[in-house]
C-alpha atoms as a PDB file:
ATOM      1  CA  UNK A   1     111.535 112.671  87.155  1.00  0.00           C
ATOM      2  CA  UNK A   2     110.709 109.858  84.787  1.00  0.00           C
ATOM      3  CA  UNK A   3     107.170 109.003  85.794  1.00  0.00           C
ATOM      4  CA  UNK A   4     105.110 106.494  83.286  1.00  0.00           C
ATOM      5  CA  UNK A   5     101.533 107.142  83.697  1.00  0.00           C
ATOM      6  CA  UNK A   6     100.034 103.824  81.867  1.00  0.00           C
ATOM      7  CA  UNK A   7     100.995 100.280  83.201  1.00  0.00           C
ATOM      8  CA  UNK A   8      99.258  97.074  83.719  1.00  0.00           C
ATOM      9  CA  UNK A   9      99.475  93.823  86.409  1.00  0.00           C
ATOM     10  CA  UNK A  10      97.859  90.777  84.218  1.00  0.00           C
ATOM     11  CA  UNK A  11      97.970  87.594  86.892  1.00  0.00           C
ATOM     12  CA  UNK A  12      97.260  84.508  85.444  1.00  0.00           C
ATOM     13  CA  UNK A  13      93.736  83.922  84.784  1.00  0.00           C
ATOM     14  CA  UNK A  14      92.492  87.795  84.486  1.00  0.00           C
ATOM     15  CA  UNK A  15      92.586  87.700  81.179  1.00  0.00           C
ATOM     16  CA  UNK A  16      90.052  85.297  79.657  1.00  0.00           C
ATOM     17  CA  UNK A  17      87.578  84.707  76.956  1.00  0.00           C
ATOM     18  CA  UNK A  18      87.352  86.802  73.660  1.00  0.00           C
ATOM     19  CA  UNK A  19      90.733  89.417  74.861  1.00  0.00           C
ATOM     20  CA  UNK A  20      92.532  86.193  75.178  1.00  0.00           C
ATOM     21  CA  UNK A  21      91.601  84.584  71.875  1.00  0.00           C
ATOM     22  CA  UNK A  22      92.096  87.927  70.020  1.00  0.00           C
ATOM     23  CA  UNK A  23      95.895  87.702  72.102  1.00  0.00           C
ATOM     24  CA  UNK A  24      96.350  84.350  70.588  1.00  0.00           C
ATOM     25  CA  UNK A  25      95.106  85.090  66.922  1.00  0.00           C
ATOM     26  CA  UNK A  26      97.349  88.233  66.990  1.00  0.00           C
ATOM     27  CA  UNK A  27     100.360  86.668  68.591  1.00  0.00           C
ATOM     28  CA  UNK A  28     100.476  83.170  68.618  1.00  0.00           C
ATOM     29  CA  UNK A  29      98.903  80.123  70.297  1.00  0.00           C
ATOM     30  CA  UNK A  30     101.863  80.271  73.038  1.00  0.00           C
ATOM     31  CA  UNK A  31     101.345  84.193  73.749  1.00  0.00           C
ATOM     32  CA  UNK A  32      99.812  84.857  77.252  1.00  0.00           C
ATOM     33  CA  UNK A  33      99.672  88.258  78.917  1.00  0.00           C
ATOM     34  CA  UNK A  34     101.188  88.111  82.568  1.00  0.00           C
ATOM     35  CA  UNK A  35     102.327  90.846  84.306  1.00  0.00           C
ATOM     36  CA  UNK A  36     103.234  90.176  88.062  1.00  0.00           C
ATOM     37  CA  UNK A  37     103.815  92.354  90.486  1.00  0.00           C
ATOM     38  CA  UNK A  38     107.131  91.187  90.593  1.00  0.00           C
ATOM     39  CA  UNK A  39     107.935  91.607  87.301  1.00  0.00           C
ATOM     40  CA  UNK A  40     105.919  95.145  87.284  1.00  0.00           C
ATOM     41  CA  UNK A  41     108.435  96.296  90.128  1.00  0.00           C
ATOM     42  CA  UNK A  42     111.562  95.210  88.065  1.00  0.00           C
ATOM     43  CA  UNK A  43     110.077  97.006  84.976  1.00  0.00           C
ATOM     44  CA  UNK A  44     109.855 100.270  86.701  1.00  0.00           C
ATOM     45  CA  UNK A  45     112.610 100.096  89.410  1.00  0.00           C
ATOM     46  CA  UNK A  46     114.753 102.487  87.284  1.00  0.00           C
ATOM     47  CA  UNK A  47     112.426 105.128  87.622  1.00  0.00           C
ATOM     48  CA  UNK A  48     110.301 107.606  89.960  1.00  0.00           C
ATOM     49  CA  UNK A  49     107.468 105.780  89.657  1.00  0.00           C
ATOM     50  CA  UNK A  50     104.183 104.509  88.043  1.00  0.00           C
ATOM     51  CA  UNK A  51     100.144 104.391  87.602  1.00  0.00           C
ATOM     52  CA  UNK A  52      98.992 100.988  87.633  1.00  0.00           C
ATOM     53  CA  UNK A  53      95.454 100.173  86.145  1.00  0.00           C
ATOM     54  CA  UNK A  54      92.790  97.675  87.249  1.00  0.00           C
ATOM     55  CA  UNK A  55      90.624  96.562  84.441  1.00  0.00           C
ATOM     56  CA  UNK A  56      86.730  95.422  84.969  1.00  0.00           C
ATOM     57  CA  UNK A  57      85.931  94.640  81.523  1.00  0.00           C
ATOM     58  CA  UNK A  58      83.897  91.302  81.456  1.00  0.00           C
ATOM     59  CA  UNK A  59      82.308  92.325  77.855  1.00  0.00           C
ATOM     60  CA  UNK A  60      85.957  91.194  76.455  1.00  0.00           C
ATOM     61  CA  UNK A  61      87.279  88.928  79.357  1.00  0.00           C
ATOM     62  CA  UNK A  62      89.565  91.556  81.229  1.00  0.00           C
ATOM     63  CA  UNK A  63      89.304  91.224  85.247  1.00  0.00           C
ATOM     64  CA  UNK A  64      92.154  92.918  87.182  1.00  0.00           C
ATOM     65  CA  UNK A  65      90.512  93.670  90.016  1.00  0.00           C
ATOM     66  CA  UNK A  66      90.873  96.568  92.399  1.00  0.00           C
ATOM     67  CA  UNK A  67      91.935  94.989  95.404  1.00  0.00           C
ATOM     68  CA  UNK A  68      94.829  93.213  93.525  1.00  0.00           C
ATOM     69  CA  UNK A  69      96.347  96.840  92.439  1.00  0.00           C
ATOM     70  CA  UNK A  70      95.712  98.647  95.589  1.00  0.00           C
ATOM     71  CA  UNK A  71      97.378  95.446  97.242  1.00  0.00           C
ATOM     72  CA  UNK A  72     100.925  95.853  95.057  1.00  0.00           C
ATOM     73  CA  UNK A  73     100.480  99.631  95.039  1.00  0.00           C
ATOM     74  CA  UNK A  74     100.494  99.959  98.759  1.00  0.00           C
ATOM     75  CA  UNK A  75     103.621  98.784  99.307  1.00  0.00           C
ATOM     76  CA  UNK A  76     104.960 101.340  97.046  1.00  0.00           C
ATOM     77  CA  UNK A  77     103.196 103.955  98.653  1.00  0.00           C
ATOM     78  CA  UNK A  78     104.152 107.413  97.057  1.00  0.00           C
ATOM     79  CA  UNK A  79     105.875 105.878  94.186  1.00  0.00           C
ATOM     80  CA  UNK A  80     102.936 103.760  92.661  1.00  0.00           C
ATOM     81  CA  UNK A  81      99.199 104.994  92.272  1.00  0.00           C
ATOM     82  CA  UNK A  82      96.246 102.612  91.452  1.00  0.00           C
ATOM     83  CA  UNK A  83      93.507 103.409  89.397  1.00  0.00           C
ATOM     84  CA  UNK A  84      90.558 101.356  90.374  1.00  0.00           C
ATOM     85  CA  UNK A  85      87.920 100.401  87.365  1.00  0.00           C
ATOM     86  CA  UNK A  86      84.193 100.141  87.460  1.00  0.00           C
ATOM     87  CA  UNK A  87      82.019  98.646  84.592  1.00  0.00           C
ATOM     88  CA  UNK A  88      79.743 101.550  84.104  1.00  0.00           C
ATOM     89  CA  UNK A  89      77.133  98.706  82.932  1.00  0.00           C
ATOM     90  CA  UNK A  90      76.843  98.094  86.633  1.00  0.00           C
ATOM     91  CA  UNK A  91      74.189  99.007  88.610  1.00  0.00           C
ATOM     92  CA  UNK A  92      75.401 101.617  91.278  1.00  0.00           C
ATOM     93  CA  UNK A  93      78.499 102.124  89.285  1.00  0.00           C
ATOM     94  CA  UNK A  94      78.893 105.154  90.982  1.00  0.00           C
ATOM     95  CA  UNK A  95      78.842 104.300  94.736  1.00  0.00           C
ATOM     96  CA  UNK A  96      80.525 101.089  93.480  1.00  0.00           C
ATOM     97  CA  UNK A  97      83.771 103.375  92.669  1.00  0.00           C
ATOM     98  CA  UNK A  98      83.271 105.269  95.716  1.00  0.00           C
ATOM     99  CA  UNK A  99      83.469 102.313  97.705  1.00  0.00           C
ATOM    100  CA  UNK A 100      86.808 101.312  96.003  1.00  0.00           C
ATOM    101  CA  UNK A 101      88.015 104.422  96.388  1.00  0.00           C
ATOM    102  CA  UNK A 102      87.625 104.378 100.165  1.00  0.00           C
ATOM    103  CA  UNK A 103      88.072 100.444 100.968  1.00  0.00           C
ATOM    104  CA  UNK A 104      91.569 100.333  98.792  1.00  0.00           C
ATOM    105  CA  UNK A 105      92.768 104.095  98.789  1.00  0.00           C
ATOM    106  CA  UNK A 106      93.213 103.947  95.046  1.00  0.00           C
ATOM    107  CA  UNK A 107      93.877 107.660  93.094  1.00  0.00           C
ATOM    108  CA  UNK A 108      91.951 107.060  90.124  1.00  0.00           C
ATOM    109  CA  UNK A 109      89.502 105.719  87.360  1.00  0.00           C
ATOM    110  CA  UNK A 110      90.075 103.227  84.206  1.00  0.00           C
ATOM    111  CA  UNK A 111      87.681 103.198  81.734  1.00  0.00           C
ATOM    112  CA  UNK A 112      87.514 101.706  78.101  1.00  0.00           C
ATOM    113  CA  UNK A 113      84.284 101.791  76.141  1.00  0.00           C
ATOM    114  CA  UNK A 114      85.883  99.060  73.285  1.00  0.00           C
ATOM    115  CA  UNK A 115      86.797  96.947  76.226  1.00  0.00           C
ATOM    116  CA  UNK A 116      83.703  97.430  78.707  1.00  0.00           C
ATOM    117  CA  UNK A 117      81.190  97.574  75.666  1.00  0.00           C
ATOM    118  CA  UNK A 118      79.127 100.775  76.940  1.00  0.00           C
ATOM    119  CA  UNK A 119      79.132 104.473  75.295  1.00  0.00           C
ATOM    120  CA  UNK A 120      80.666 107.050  77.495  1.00  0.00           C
ATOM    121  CA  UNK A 121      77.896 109.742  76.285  1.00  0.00           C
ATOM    122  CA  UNK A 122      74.754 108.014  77.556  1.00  0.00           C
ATOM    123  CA  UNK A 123      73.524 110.110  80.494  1.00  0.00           C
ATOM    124  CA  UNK A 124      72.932 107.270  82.506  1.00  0.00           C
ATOM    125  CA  UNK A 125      76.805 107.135  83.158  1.00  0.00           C
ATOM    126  CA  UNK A 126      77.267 110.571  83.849  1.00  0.00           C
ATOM    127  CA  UNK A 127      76.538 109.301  87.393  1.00  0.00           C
ATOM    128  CA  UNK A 128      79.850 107.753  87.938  1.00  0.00           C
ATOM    129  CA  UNK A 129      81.352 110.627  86.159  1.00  0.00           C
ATOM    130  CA  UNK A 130      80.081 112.924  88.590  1.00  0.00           C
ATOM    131  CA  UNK A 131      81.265 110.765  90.976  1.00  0.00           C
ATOM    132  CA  UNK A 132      84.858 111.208  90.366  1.00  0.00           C
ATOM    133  CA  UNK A 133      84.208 114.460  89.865  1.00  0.00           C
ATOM    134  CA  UNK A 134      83.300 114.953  93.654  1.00  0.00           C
ATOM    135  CA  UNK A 135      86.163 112.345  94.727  1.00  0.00           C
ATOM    136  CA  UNK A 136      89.024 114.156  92.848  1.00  0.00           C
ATOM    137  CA  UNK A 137      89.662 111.104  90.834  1.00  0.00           C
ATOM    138  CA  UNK A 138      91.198 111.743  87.016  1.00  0.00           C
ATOM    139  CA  UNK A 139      90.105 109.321  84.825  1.00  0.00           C
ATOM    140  CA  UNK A 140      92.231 107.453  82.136  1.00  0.00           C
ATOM    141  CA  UNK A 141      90.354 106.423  78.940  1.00  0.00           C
ATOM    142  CA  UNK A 142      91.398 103.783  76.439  1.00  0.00           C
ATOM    143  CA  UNK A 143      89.474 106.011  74.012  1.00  0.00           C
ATOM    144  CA  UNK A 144      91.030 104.463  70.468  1.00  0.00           C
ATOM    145  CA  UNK A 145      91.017 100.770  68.542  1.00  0.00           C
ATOM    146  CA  UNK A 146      91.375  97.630  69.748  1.00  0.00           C
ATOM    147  CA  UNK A 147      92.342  94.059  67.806  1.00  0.00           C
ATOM    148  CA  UNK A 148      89.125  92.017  69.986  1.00  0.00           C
ATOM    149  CA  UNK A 149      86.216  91.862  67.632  1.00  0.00           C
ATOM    150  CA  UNK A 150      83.604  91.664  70.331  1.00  0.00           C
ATOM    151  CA  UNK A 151      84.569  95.357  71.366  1.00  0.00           C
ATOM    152  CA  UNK A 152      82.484  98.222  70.725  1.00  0.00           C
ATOM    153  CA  UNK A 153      84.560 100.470  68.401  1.00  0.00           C
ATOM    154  CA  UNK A 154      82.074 102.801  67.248  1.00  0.00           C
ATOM    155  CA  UNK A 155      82.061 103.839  71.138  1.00  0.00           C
ATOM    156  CA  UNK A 156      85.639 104.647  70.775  1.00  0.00           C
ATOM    157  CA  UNK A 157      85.784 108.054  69.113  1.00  0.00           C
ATOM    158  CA  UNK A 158      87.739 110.688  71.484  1.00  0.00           C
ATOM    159  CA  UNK A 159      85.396 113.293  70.590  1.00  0.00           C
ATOM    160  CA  UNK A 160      82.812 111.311  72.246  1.00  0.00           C
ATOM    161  CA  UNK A 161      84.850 112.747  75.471  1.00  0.00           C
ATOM    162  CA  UNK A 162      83.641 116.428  74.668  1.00  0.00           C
ATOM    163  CA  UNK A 163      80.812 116.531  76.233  1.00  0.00           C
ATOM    164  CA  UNK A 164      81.938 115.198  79.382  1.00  0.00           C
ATOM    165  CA  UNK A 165      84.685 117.443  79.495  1.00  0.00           C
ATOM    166  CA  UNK A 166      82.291 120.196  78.898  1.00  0.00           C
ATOM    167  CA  UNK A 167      79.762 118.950  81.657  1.00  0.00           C
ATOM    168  CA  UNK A 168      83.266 118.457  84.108  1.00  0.00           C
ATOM    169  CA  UNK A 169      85.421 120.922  83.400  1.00  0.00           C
ATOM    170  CA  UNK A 170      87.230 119.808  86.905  1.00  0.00           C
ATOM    171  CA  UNK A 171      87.752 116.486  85.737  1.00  0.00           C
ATOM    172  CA  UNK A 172      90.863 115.838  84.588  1.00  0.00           C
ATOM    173  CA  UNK A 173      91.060 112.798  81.730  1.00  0.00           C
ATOM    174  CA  UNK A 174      93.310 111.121  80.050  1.00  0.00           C
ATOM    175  CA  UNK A 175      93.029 109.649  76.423  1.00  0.00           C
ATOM    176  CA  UNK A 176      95.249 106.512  76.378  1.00  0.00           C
ATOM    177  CA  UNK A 177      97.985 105.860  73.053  1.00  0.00           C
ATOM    178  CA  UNK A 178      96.491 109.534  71.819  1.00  0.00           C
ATOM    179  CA  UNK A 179      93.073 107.882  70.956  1.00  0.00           C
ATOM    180  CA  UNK A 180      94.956 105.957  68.221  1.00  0.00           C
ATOM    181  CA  UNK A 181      93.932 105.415  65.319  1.00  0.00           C
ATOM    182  CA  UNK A 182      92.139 109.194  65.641  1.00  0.00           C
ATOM    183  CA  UNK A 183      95.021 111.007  66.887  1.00  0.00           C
ATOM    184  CA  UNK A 184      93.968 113.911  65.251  1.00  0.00           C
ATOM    185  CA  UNK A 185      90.729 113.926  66.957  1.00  0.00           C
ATOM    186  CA  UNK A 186      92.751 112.965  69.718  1.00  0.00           C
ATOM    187  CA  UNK A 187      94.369 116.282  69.306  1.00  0.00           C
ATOM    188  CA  UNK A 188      91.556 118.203  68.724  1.00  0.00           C
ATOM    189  CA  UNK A 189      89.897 117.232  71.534  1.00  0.00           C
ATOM    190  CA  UNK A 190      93.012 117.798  74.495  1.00  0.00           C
ATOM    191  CA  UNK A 191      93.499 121.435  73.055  1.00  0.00           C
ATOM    192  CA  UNK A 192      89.999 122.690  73.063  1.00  0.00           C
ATOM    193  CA  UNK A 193      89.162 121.184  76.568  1.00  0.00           C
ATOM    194  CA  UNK A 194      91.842 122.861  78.973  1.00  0.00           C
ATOM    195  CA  UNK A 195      91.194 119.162  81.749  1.00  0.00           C
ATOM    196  CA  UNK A 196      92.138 117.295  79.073  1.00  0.00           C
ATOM    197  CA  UNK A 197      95.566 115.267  78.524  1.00  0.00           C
ATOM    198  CA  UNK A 198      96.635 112.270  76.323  1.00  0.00           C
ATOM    199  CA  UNK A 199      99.564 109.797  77.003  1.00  0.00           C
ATOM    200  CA  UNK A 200     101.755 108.315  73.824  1.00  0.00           C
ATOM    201  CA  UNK A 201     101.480 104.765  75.562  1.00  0.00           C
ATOM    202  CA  UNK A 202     102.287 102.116  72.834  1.00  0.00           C
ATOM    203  CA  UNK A 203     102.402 104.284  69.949  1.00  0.00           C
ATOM    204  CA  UNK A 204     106.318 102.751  69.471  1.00  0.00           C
ATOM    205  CA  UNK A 205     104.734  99.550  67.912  1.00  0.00           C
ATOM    206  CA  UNK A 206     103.895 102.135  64.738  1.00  0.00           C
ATOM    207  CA  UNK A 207     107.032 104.425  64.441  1.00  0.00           C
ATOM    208  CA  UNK A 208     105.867 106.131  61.382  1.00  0.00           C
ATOM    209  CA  UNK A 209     102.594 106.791  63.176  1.00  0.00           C
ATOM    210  CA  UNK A 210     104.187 107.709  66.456  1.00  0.00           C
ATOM    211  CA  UNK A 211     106.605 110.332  64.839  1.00  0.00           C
ATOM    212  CA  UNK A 212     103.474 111.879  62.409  1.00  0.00           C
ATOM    213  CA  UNK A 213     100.972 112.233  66.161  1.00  0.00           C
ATOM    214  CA  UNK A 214     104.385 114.251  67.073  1.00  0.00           C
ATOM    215  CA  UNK A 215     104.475 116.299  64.791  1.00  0.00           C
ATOM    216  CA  UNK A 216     100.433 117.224  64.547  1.00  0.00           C
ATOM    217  CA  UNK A 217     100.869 117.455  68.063  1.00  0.00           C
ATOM    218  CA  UNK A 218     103.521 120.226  67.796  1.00  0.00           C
ATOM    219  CA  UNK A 219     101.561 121.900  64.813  1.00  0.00           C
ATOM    220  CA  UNK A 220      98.688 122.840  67.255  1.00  0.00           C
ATOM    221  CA  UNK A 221     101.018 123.248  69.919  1.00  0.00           C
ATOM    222  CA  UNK A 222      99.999 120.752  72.546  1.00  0.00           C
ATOM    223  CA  UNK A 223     103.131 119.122  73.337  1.00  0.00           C
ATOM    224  CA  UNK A 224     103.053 119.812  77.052  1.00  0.00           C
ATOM    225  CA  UNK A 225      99.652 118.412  77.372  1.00  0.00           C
ATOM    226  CA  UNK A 226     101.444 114.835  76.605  1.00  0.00           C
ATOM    227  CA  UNK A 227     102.080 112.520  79.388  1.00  0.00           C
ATOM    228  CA  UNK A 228     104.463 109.688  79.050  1.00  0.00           C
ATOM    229  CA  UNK A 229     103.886 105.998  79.516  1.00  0.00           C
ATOM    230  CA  UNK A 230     104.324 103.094  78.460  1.00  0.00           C
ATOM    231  CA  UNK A 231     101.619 100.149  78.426  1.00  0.00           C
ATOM    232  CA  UNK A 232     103.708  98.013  80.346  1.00  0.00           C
ATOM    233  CA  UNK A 233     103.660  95.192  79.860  1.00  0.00           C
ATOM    234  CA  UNK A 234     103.031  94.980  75.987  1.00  0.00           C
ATOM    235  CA  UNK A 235     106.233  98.000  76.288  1.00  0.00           C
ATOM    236  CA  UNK A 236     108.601  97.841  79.105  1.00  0.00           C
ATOM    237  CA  UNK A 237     109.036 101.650  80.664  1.00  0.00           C
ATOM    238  CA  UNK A 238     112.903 101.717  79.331  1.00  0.00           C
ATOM    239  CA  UNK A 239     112.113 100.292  75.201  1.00  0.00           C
ATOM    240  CA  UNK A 240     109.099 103.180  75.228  1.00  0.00           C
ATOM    241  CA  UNK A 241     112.054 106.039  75.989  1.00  0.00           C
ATOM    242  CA  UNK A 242     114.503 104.427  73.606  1.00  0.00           C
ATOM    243  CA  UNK A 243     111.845 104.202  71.108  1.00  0.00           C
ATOM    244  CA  UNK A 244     110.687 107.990  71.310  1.00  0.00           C
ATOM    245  CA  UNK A 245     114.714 109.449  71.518  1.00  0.00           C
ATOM    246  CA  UNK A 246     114.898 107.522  68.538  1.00  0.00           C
ATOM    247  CA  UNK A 247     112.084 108.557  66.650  1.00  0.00           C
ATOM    248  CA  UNK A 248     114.120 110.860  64.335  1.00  0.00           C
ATOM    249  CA  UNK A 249     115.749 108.877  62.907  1.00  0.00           C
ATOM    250  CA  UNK A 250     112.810 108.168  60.645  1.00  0.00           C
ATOM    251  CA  UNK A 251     113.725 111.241  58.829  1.00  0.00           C
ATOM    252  CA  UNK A 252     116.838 111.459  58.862  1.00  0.00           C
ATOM    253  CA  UNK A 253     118.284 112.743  55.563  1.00  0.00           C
ATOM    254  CA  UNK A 254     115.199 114.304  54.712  1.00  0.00           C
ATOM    255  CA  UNK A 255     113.086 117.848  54.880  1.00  0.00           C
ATOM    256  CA  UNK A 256     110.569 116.033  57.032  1.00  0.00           C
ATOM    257  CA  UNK A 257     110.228 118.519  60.314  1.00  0.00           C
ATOM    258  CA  UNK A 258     112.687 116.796  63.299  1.00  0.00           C
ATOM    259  CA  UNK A 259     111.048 116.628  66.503  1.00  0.00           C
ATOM    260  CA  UNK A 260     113.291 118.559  68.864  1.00  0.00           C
ATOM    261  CA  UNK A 261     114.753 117.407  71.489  1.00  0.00           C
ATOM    262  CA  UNK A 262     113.784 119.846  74.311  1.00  0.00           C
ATOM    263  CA  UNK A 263     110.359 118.353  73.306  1.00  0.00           C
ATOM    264  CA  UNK A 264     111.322 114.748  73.530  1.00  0.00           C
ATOM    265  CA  UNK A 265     112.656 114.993  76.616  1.00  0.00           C
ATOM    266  CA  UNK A 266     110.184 117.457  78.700  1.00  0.00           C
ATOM    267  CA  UNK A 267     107.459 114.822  77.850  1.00  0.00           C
ATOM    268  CA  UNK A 268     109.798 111.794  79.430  1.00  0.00           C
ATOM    269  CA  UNK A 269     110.065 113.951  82.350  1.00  0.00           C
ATOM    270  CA  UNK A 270     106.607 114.958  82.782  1.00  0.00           C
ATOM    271  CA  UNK A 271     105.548 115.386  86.844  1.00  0.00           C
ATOM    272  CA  UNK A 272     102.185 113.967  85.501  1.00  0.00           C
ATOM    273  CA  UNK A 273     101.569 113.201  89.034  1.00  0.00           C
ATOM    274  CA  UNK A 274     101.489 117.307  89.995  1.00  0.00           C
ATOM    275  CA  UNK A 275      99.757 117.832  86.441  1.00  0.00           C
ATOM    276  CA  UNK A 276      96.673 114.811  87.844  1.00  0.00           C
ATOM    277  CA  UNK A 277      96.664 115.743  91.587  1.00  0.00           C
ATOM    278  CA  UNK A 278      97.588 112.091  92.621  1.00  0.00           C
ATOM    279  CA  UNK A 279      97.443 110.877  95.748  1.00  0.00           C
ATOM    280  CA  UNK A 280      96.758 107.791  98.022  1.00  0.00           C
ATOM    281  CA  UNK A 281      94.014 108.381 100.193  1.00  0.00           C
ATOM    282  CA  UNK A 282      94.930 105.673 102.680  1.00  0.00           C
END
């Protein structure tokens, strides 16, 4: 099974405002992100399958909604899985995910405190954690950096996820691109917290820093508690595996540790969808 757990649909017009300028300063006046469904299908036709996020993240001009994911995602029924997002600054966030989750039979939860602008410890959104909690929904976390100034970085620590993990210890959570730039933290926090898991989503963009999370990753021997994905569309599902089997080669005629291979290649076959208990409830 090659199954990438992080993946995006970006329609024209959902992304808007300060994400899009920070796109533009970072990429060039004639960079737009657009990820159809279309083209999301052709990106992952090779393979077993796919979670595809919504994003409600009007802070930073990010509105995928959850109707337009559970739309694409049900006609892949079994093979794609839709995480629906809430804006925990929303009143009722809560019953506004549970309504999601039962109008659009979607299998998860996005969040991303530098995105949505909101700190995942307040109590007042332990709520909608609680909420997945009773629905059986993981949640995936962009808990790292982001290049849009108007996000909320200081929100973004992954150890700011211990004490939900503590008050959940059902939940299962996912720390997007291993909580970059803390992977360490990262790290830290997955082994202590035995419902925790991070994906290596996007890490390719920084070999050097890709192949050094590896290798702390190995040194305190969560390995298997890394799912694969992508980040589709900003890495296609195929250039993230050609980018991690090639990831020695960094080191090559040196006495830098190697990662092996076995390791390599259980993570690109992950079943993360037995590991997060996904299903589609409609």
């Amino acid at each position: 099974m090659i199954f990438d757990c992080h993946t995006h649909l970006f329609l024209p017009g959902q992304t808007n405002g300060p994400f899009l300028a920070a796109v533009k300063r970072s990429w060039g006046e004639d960079m737009d992100i657009i990820a159809t469904p279309e083209m999301h299908e052709e990106n992952i036709r090779a393979f077993d399958g796919a979670i595809v996020l919504a994003f409600d993240a009007p802070a930073t001009g990010i509105q995928v909604p959850n109707q337009v994911v559970a739309e694409y995602v049900t006609k892949h029924r079994g093979r794609l899985f839709g995480f629906a997002s809430i804006d925990p600054n929303r009143p009722a966030a809560d019953r506004l995910l549970e309504e999601a989750i039962k109008e659009y039979g979607l299998s998860g939860l996005k969040l991303g405190p530098i995105y949505q602008n909101f700190y995942p410890g307040e109590q007042r959104h332990f709520e909608l954690y609680a909420k997945a909690d009773e629905l059986g929904l993981p949640i995936m976390w962009h808990q790292g950096t982001s290049f849009v100034p108007e996000g909320y970085l200081d929100a973004s620590r992954p150890a700011a996820l211990d004490p939900i993990a503590r008050a959940f210890p059902n939940l299962k959570m996912v720390i997007a691109h291993m909580g970059h730039p803390w992977v360490d933290e990262c790290i830290a926090v997955v082994r202590k917290n035995a419902n925790m898991y991070m994906d290596l989503s996007a890490l390719g963009s920084r070999p050097w820093q890709f192949y050094n999370a590896l290798v702390s990753a190995m040194e305190y021997g969560v390995t298997h508690k890394i799912l694969f994905g992508s980040d589709y569309p900003f890495f296609s599902t195929q250039q993230t595996i050609d980018l991690f089997r090639n990831i020695n080669h960094l080191v090559e005629g040196t006495k830098m540790p190697h990662i092996p291979e076995q390791i390599i290649e259980d993570i690109i076959h992950r079943n993360t969808p037995e590991i997060l208990g996904l299903t589609a409830s409609l």
